[in-house]
N, C-alpha and C. Protein backbone atom coordinates (compact mmCIF):
# COMPACT_ATOMS: atom_id res chain seq x y z
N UNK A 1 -13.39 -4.04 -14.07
CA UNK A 1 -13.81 -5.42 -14.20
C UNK A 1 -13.38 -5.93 -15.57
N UNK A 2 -12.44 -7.25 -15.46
CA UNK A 2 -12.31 -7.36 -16.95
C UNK A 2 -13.10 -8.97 -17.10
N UNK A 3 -12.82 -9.56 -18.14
CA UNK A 3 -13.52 -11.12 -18.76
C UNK A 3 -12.58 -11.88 -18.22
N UNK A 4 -12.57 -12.07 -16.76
CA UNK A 4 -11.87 -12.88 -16.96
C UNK A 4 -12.43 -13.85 -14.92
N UNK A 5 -12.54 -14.91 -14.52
CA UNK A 5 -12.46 -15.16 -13.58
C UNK A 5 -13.30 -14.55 -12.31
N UNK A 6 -14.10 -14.51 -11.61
CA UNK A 6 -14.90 -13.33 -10.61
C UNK A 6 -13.85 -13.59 -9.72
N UNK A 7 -13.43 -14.55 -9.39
CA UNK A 7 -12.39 -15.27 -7.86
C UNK A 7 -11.39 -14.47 -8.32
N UNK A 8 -10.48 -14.69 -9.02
CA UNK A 8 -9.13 -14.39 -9.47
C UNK A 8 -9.11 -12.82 -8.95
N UNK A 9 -10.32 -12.30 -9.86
CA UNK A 9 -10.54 -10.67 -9.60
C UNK A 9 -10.18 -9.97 -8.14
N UNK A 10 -11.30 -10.82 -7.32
CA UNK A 10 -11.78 -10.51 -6.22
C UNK A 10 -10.41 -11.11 -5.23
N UNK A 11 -10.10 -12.06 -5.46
CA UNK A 11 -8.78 -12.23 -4.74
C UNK A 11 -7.03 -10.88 -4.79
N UNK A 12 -7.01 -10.46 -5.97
CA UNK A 12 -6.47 -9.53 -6.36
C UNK A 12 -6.81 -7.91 -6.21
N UNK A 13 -8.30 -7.85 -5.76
CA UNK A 13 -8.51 -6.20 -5.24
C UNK A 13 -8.42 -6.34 -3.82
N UNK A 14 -8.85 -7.72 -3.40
CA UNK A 14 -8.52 -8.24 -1.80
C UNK A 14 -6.42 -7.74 -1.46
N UNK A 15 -5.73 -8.31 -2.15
CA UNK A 15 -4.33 -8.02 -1.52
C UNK A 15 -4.31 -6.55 -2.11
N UNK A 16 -4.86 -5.80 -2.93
CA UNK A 16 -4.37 -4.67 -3.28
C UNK A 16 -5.53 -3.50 -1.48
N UNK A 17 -6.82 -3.82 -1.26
CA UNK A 17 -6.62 -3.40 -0.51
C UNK A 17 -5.77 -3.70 0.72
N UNK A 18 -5.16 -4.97 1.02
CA UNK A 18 -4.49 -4.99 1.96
C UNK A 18 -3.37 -4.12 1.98
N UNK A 19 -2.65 -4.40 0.65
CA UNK A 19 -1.20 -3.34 0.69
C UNK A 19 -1.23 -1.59 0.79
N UNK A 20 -2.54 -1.40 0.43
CA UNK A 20 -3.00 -0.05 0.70
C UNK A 20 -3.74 0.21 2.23
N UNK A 21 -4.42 -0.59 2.42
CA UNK A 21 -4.80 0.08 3.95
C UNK A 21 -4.48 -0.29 4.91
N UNK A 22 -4.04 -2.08 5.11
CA UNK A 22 -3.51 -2.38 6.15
C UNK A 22 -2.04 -2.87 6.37
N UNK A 23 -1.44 -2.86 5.19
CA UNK A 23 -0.16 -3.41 5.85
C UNK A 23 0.91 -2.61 6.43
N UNK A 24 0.65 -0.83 5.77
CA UNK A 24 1.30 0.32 6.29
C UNK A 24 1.33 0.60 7.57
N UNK A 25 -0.65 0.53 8.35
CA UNK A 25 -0.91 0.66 9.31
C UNK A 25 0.05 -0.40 10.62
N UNK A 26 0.00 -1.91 10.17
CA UNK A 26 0.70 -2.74 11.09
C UNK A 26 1.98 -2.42 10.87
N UNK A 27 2.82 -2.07 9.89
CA UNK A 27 4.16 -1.47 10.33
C UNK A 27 4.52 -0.38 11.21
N UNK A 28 3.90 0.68 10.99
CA UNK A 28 3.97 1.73 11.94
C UNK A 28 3.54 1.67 13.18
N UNK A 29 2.31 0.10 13.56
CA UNK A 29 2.21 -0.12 14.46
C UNK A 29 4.09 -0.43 15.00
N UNK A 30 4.12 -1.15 14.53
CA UNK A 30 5.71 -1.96 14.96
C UNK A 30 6.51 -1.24 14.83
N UNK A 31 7.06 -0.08 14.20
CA UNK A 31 8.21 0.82 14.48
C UNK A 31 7.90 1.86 15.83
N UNK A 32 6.47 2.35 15.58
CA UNK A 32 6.26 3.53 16.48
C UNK A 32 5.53 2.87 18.18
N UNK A 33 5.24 2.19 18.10
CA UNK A 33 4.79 1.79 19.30
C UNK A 33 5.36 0.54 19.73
N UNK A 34 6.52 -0.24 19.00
CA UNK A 34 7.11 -0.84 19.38
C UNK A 34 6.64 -2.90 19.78
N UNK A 35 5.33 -3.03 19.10
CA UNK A 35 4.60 -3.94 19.49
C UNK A 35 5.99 -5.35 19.31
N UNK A 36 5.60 -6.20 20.12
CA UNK A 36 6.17 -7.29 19.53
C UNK A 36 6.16 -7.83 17.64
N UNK A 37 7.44 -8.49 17.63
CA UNK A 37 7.40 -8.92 15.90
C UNK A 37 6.60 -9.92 15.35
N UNK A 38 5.93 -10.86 16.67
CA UNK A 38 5.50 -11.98 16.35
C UNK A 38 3.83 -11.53 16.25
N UNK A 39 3.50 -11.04 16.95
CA UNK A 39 2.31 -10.56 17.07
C UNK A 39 1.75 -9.52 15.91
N UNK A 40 3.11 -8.69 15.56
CA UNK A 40 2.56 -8.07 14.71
C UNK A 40 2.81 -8.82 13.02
N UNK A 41 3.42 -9.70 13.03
CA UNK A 41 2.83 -10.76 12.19
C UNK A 41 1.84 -11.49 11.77
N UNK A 42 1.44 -11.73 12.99
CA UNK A 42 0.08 -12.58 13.40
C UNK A 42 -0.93 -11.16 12.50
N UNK A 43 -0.88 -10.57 12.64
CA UNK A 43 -1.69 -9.41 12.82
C UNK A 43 -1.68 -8.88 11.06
N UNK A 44 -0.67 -8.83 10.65
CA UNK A 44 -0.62 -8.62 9.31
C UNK A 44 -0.69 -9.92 8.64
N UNK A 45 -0.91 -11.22 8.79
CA UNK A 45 -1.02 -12.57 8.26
C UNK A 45 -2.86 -12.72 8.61
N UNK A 46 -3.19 -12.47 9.55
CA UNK A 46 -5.06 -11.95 9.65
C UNK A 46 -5.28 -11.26 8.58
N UNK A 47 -4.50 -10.33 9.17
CA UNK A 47 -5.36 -9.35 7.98
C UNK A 47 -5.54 -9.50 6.42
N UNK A 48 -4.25 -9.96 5.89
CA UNK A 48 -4.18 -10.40 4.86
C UNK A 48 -5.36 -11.51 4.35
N UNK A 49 -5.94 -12.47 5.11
CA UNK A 49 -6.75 -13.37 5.09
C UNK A 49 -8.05 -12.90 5.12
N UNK A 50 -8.00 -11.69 6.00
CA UNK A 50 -9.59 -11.13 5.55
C UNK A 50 -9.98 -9.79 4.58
N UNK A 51 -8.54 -9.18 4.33
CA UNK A 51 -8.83 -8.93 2.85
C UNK A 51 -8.92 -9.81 2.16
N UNK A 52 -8.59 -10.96 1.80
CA UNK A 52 -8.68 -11.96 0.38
C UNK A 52 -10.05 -12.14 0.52
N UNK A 53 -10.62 -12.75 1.80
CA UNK A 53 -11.96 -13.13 2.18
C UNK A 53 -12.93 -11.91 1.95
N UNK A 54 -12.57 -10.63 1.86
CA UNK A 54 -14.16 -9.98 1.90
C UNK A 54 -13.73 -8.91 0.42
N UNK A 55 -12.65 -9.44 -0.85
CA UNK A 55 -12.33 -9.55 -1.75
C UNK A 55 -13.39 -10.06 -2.92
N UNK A 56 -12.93 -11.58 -2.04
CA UNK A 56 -14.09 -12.20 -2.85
C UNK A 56 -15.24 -12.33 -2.44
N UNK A 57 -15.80 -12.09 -1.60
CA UNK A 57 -17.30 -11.77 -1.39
C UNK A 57 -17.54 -10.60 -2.22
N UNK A 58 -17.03 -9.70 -2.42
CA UNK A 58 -17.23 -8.25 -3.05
C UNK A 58 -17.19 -8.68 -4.65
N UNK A 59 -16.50 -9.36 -4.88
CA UNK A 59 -16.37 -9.80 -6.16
C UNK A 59 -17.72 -11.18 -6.35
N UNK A 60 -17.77 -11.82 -5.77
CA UNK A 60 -19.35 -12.63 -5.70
C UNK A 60 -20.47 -11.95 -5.88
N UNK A 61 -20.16 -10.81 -4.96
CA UNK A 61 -21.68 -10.24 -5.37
C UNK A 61 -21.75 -9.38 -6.77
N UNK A 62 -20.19 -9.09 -6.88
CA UNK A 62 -20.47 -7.81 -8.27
C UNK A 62 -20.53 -8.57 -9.62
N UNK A 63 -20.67 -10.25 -9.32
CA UNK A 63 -20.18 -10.96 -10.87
C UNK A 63 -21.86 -10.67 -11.51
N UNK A 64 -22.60 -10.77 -10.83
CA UNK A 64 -24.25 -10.40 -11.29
C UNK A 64 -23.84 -9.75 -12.78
């Protein structure tokens, strides 16, 4: 946690978990099982949105 912003924070551990837990997962969805490209867009463009979203909730509650 540094001095700076709670949002900014919380928006930034939000895409760092995305690039760590989910965006690997929806690729390998799409190479190994072959899903459509559009869908699995859709799917990594969600997700991305609810890491940012439960980012900053996590960061809301930890500014206490």
């Amino acid at each position: 946690m540094e001095a700076k912003p709670w949002l900014g924070q919380g928006l930034r551990f939000g895409l760092a978990l995305w690039l760590i837990g989910s965006l690997g997962v929806y690729l390998v969805y799409f190479s190994v099982q072959q899903m459509p490209a559009d869908l699995v867009a859709r799917q990594v463009a969600f997700g991305l949105i609810e890491s940012l979203l439960l980012g900053a909730v996590v960061a809301a509650t930890y500014r206490a």
